[in-house]
C-alpha atoms as a PDB file:
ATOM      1  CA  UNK A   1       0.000   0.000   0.000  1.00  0.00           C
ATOM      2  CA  UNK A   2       1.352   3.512  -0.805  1.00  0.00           C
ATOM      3  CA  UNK A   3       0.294   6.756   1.699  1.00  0.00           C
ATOM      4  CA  UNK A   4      -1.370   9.560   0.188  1.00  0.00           C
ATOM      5  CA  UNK A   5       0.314  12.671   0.711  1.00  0.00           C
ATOM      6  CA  UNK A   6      -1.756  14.981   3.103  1.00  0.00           C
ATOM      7  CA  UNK A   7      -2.039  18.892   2.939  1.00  0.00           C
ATOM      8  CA  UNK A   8       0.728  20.770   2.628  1.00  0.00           C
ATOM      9  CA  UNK A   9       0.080  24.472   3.202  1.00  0.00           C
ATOM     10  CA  UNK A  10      -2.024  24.876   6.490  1.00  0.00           C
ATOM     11  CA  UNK A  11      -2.218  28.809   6.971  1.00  0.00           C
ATOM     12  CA  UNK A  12      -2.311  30.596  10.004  1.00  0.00           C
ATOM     13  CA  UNK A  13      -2.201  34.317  10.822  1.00  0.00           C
ATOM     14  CA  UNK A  14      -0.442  34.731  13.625  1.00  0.00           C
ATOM     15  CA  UNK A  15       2.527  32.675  12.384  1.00  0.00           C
ATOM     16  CA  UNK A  16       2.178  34.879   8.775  1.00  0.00           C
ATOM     17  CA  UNK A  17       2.402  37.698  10.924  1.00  0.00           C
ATOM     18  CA  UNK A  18       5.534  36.878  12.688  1.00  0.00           C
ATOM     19  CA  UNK A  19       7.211  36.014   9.832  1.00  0.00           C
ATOM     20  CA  UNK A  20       6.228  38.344   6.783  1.00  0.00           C
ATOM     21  CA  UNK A  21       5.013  41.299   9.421  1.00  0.00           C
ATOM     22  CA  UNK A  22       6.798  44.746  10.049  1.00  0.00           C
ATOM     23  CA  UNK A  23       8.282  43.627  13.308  1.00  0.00           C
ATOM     24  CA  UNK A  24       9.521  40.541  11.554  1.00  0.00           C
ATOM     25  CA  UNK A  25      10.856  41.924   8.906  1.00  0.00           C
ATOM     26  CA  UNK A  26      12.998  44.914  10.499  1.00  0.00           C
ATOM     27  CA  UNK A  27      14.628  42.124  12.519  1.00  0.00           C
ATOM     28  CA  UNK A  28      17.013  41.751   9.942  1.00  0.00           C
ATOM     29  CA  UNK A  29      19.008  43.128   7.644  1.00  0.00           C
ATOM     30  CA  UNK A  30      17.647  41.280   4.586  1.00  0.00           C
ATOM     31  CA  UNK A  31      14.140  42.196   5.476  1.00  0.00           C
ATOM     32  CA  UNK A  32      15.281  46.022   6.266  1.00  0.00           C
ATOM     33  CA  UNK A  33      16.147  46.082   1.854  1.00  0.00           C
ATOM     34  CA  UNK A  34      12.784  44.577   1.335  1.00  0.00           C
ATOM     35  CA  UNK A  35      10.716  47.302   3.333  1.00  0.00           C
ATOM     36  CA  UNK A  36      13.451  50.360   1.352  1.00  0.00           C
ATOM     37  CA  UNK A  37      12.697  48.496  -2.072  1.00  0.00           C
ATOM     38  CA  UNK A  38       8.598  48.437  -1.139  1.00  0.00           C
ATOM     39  CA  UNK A  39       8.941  52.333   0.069  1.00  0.00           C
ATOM     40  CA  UNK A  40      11.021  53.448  -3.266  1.00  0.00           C
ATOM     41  CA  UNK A  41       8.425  51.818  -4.908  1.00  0.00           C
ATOM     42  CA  UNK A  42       5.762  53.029  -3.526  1.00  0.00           C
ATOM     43  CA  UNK A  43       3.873  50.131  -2.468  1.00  0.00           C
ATOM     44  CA  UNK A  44       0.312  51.172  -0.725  1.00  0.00           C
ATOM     45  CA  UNK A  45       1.243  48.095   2.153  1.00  0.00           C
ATOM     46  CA  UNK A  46       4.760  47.601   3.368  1.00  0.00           C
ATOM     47  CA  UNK A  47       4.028  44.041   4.859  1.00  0.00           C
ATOM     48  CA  UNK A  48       1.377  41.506   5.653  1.00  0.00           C
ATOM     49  CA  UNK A  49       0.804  42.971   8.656  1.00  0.00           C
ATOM     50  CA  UNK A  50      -0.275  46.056   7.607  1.00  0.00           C
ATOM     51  CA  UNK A  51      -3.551  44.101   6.020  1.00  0.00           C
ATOM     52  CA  UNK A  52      -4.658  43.279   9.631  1.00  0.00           C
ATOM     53  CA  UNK A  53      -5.331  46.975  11.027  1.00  0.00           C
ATOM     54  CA  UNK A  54      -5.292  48.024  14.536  1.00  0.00           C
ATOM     55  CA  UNK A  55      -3.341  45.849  17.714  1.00  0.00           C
ATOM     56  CA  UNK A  56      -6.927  46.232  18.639  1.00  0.00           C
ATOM     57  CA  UNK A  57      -8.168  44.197  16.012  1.00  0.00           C
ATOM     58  CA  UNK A  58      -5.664  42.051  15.757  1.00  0.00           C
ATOM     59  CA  UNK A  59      -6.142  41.094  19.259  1.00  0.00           C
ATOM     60  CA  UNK A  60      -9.472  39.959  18.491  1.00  0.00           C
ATOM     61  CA  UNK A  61      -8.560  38.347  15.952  1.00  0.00           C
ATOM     62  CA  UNK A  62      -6.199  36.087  16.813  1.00  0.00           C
ATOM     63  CA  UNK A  63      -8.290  35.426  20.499  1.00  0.00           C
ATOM     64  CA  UNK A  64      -9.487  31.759  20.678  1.00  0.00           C
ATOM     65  CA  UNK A  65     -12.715  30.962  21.170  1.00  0.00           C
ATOM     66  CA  UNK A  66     -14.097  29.918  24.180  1.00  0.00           C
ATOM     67  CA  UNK A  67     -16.746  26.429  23.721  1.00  0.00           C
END
Protein backbone atom coordinates (compact mmCIF):
# COMPACT_ATOMS: atom_id res chain seq x y z
CA UNK A 1 0.00 0.00 0.00
CA UNK A 2 1.35 3.51 -0.81
CA UNK A 3 0.29 6.76 1.70
CA UNK A 4 -1.37 9.56 0.19
CA UNK A 5 0.31 12.67 0.71
CA UNK A 6 -1.76 14.98 3.10
CA UNK A 7 -2.04 18.89 2.94
CA UNK A 8 0.73 20.77 2.63
CA UNK A 9 0.08 24.47 3.20
CA UNK A 10 -2.02 24.88 6.49
CA UNK A 11 -2.22 28.81 6.97
CA UNK A 12 -2.31 30.60 10.00
CA UNK A 13 -2.20 34.32 10.82
CA UNK A 14 -0.44 34.73 13.63
CA UNK A 15 2.53 32.68 12.38
CA UNK A 16 2.18 34.88 8.78
CA UNK A 17 2.40 37.70 10.92
CA UNK A 18 5.53 36.88 12.69
CA UNK A 19 7.21 36.01 9.83
CA UNK A 20 6.23 38.34 6.78
CA UNK A 21 5.01 41.30 9.42
CA UNK A 22 6.80 44.75 10.05
CA UNK A 23 8.28 43.63 13.31
CA UNK A 24 9.52 40.54 11.55
CA UNK A 25 10.86 41.92 8.91
CA UNK A 26 13.00 44.91 10.50
CA UNK A 27 14.63 42.12 12.52
CA UNK A 28 17.01 41.75 9.94
CA UNK A 29 19.01 43.13 7.64
CA UNK A 30 17.65 41.28 4.59
CA UNK A 31 14.14 42.20 5.48
CA UNK A 32 15.28 46.02 6.27
CA UNK A 33 16.15 46.08 1.85
CA UNK A 34 12.78 44.58 1.33
CA UNK A 35 10.72 47.30 3.33
CA UNK A 36 13.45 50.36 1.35
CA UNK A 37 12.70 48.50 -2.07
CA UNK A 38 8.60 48.44 -1.14
CA UNK A 39 8.94 52.33 0.07
CA UNK A 40 11.02 53.45 -3.27
CA UNK A 41 8.42 51.82 -4.91
CA UNK A 42 5.76 53.03 -3.53
CA UNK A 43 3.87 50.13 -2.47
CA UNK A 44 0.31 51.17 -0.73
CA UNK A 45 1.24 48.09 2.15
CA UNK A 46 4.76 47.60 3.37
CA UNK A 47 4.03 44.04 4.86
CA UNK A 48 1.38 41.51 5.65
CA UNK A 49 0.80 42.97 8.66
CA UNK A 50 -0.28 46.06 7.61
CA UNK A 51 -3.55 44.10 6.02
CA UNK A 52 -4.66 43.28 9.63
CA UNK A 53 -5.33 46.97 11.03
CA UNK A 54 -5.29 48.02 14.54
CA UNK A 55 -3.34 45.85 17.71
CA UNK A 56 -6.93 46.23 18.64
CA UNK A 57 -8.17 44.20 16.01
CA UNK A 58 -5.66 42.05 15.76
CA UNK A 59 -6.14 41.09 19.26
CA UNK A 60 -9.47 39.96 18.49
CA UNK A 61 -8.56 38.35 15.95
CA UNK A 62 -6.20 36.09 16.81
CA UNK A 63 -8.29 35.43 20.50
CA UNK A 64 -9.49 31.76 20.68
CA UNK A 65 -12.71 30.96 21.17
CA UNK A 66 -14.10 29.92 24.18
CA UNK A 67 -16.75 26.43 23.72
Amino acid sequence: MSKTQGPTYKPSKIKRIRKFGFRGRIAKKGGAKVLKARRTKGRHALTASSEFGSKVQKNKKFSRRRR
